[in-house]
N, C-alpha and C. Protein backbone atom coordinates (compact mmCIF):
# COMPACT_ATOMS: atom_id res chain seq x y z
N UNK A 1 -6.01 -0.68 -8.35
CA UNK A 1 -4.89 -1.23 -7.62
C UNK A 1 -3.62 -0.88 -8.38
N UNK A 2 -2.36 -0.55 -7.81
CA UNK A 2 -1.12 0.22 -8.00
C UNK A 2 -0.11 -1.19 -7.61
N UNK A 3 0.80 -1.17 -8.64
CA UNK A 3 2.01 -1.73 -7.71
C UNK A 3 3.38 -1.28 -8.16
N UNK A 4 4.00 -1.08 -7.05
CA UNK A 4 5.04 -0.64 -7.03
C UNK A 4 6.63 -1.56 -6.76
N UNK A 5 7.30 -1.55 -7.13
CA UNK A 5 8.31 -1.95 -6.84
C UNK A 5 10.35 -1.19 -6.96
N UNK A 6 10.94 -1.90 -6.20
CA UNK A 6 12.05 -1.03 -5.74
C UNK A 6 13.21 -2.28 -5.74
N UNK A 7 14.75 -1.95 -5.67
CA UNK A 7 15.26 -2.64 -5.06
C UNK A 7 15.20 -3.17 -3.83
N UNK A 8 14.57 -1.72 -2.71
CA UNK A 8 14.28 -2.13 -1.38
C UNK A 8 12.55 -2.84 -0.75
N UNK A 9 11.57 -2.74 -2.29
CA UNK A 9 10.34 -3.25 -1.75
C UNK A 9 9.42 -3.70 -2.93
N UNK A 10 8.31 -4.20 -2.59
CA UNK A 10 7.36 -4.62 -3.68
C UNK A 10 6.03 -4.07 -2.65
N UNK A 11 4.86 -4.01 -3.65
CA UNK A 11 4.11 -2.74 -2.83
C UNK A 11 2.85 -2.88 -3.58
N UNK A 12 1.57 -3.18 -3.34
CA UNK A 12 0.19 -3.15 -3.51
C UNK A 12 -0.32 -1.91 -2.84
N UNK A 13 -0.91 -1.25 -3.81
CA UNK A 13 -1.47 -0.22 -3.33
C UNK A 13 -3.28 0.33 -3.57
N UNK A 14 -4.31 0.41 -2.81
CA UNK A 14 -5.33 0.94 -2.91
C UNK A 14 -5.76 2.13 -2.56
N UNK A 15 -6.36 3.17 -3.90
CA UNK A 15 -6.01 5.00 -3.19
C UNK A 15 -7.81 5.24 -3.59
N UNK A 16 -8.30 5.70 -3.02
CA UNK A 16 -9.65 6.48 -2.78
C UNK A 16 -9.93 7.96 -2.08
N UNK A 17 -11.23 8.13 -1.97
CA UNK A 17 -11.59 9.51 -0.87
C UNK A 17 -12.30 8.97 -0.52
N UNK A 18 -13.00 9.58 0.67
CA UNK A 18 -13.99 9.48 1.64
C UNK A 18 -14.90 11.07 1.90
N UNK A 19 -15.77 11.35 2.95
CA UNK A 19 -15.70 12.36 3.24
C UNK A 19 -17.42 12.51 2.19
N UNK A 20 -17.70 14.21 2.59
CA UNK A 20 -18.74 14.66 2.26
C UNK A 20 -18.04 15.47 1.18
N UNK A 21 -19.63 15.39 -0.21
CA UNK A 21 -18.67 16.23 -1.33
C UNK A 21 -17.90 17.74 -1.05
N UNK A 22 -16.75 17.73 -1.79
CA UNK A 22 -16.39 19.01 -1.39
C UNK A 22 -14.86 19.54 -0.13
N UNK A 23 -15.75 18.33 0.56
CA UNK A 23 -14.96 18.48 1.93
C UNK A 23 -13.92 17.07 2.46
N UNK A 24 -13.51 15.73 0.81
CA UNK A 24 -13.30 14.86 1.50
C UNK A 24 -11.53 14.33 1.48
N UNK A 25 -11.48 13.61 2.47
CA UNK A 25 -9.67 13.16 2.19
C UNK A 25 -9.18 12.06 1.51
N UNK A 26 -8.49 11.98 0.90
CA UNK A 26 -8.00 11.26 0.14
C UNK A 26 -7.35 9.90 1.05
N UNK A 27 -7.39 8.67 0.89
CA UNK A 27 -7.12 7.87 2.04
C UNK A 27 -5.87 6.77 0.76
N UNK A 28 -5.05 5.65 1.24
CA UNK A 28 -4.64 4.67 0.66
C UNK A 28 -4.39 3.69 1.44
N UNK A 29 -4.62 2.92 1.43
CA UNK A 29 -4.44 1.53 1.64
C UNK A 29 -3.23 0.31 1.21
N UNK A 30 -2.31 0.14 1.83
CA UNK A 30 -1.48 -0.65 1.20
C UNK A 30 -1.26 -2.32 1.46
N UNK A 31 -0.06 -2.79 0.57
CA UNK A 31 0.74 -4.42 1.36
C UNK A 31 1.86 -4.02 0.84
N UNK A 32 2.48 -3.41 1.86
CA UNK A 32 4.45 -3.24 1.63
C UNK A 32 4.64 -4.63 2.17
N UNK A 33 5.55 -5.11 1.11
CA UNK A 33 6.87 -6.30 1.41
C UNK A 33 7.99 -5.33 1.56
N UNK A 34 8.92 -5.37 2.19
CA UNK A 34 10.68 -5.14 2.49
C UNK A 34 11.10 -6.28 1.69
N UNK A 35 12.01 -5.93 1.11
CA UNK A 35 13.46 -7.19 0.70
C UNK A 35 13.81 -7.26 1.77
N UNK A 36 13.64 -6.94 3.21
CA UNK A 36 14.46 -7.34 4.47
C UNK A 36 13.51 -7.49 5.34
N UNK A 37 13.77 -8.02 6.47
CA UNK A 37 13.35 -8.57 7.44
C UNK A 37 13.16 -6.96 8.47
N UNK A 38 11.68 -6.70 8.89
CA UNK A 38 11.65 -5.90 9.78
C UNK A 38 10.42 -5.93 10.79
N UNK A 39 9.63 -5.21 11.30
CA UNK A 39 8.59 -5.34 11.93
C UNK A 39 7.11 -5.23 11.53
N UNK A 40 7.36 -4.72 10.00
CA UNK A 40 6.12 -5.24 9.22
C UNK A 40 5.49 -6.63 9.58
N UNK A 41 3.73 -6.94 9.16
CA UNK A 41 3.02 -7.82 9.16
C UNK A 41 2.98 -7.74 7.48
N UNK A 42 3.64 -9.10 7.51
CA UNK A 42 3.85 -9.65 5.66
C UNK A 42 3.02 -9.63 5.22
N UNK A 43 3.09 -9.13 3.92
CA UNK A 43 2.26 -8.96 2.94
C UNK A 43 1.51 -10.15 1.99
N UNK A 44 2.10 -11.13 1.83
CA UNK A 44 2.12 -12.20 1.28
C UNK A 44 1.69 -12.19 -0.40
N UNK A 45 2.01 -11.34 -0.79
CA UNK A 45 1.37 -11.23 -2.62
C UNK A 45 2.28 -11.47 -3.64
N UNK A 46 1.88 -12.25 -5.00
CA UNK A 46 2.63 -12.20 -5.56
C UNK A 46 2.21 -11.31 -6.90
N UNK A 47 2.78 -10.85 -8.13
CA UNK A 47 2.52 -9.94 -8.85
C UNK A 47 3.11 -10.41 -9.80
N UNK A 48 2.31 -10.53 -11.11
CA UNK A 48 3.03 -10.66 -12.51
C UNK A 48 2.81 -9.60 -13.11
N UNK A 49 4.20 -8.94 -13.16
CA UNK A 49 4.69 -8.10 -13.54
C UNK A 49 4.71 -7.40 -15.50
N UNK A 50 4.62 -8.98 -15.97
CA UNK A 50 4.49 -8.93 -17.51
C UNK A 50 2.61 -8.76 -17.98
N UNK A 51 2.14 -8.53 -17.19
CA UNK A 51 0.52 -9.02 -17.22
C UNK A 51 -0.12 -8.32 -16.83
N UNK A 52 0.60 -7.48 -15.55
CA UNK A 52 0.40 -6.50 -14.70
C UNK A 52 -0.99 -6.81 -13.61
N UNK A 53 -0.78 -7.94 -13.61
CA UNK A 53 -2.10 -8.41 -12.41
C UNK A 53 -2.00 -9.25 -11.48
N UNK A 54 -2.26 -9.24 -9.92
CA UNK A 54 -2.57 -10.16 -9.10
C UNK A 54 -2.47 -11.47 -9.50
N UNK A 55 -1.43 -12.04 -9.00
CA UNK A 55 -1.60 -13.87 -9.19
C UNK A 55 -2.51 -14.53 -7.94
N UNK A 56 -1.94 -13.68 -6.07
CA UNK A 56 -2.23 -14.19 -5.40
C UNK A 56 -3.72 -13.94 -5.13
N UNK A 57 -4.37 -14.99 -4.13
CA UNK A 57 -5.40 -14.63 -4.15
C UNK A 57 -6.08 -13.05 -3.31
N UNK A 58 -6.81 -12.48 -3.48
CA UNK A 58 -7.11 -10.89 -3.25
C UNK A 58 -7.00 -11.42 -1.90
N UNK A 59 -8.10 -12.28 -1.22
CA UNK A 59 -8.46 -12.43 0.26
C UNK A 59 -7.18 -12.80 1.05
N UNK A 60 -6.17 -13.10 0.45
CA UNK A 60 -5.21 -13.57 1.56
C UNK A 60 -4.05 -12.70 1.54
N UNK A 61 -4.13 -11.21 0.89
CA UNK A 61 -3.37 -10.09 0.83
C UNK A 61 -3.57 -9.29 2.20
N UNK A 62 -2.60 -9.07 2.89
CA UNK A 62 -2.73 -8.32 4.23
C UNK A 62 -2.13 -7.06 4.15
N UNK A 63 -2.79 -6.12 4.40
CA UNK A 63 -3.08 -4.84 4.53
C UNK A 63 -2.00 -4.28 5.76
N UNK A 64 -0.82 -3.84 5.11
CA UNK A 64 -0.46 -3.45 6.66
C UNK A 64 0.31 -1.90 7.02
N UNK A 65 -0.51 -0.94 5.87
CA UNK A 65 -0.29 0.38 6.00
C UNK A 65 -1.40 0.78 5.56
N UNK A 66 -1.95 2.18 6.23
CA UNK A 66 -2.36 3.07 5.40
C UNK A 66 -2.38 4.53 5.90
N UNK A 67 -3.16 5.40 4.80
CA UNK A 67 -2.94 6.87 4.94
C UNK A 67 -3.62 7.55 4.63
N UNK A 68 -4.18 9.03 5.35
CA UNK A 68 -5.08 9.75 5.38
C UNK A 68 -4.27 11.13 4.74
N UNK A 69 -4.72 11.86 3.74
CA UNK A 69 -3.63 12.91 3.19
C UNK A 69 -5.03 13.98 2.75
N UNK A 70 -4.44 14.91 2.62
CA UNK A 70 -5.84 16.16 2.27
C UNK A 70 -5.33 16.88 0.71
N UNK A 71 -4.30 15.84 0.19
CA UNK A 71 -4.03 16.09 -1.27
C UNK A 71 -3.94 14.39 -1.57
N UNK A 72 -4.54 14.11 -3.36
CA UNK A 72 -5.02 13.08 -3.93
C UNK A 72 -3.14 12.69 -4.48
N UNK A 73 -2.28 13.19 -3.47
CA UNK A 73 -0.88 12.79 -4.16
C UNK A 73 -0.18 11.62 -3.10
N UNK A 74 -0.69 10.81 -2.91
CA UNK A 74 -0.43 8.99 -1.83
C UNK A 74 0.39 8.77 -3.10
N UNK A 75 1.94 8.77 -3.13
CA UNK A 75 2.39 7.84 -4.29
C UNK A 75 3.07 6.75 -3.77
N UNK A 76 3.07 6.45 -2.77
CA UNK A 76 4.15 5.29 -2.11
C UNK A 76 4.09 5.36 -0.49
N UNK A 77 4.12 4.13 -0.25
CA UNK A 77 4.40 4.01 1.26
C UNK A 77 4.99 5.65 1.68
N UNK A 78 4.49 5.89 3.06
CA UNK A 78 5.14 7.37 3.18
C UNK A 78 6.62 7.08 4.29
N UNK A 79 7.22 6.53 3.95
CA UNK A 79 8.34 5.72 4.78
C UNK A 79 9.01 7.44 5.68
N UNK A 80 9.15 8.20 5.50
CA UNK A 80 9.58 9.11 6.29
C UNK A 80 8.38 9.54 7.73
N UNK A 81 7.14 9.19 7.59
CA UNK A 81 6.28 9.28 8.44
C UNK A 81 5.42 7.89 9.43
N UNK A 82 6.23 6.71 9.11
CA UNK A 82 5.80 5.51 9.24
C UNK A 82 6.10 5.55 11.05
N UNK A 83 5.09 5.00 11.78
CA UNK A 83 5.43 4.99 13.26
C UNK A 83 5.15 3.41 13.33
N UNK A 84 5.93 3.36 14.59
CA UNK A 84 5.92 1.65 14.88
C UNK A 84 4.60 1.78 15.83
N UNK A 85 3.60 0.63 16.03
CA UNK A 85 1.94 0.02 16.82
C UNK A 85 3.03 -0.85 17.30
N UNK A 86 2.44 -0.56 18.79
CA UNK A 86 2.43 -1.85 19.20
C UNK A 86 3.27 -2.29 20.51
């Protein structure tokens, strides 16, 4: 688990592959918070930062990005490719 943070966000991140050996994609999983109010589904996590670990509890962290890439380079929300559901 990754976390990231910004003036504009705070950011949980989970990065893996999938796929058959040889042939597989690299996927990530996130919980973007905004410092602002937008159409995201909140993330609700908190992060100690001096400790570098999860305070909140894992199960009540909501998942509300992720990404399929065919290079192991997921470094951050991909905010230039983000489409609105819904």
């Amino acid at each position: 688990m990754e976390f990231h943070d910004s003036l504009r966000h705070s950011e949980l991140m989970v990065t893996g592959r999938e796929g058959p050996r040889g042939a597989w994609h690299y996927i990530a999983f996130g919980a973007l918070d905004p410092h602002f109010p937008g159409p995201l589904l909140p993330a609700e996590f908190v992060w100690d930062k001096e400790k570098e670990v999860l305070i909140s509890d894992p199960h009540n962290v909501k998942i509300n990005w992720a990404a399929v890439s065919s290079t192991s380079d997921i470094g951050v929300f991909p905010w230039d490719f983000g489409i609105a559901v819904g």
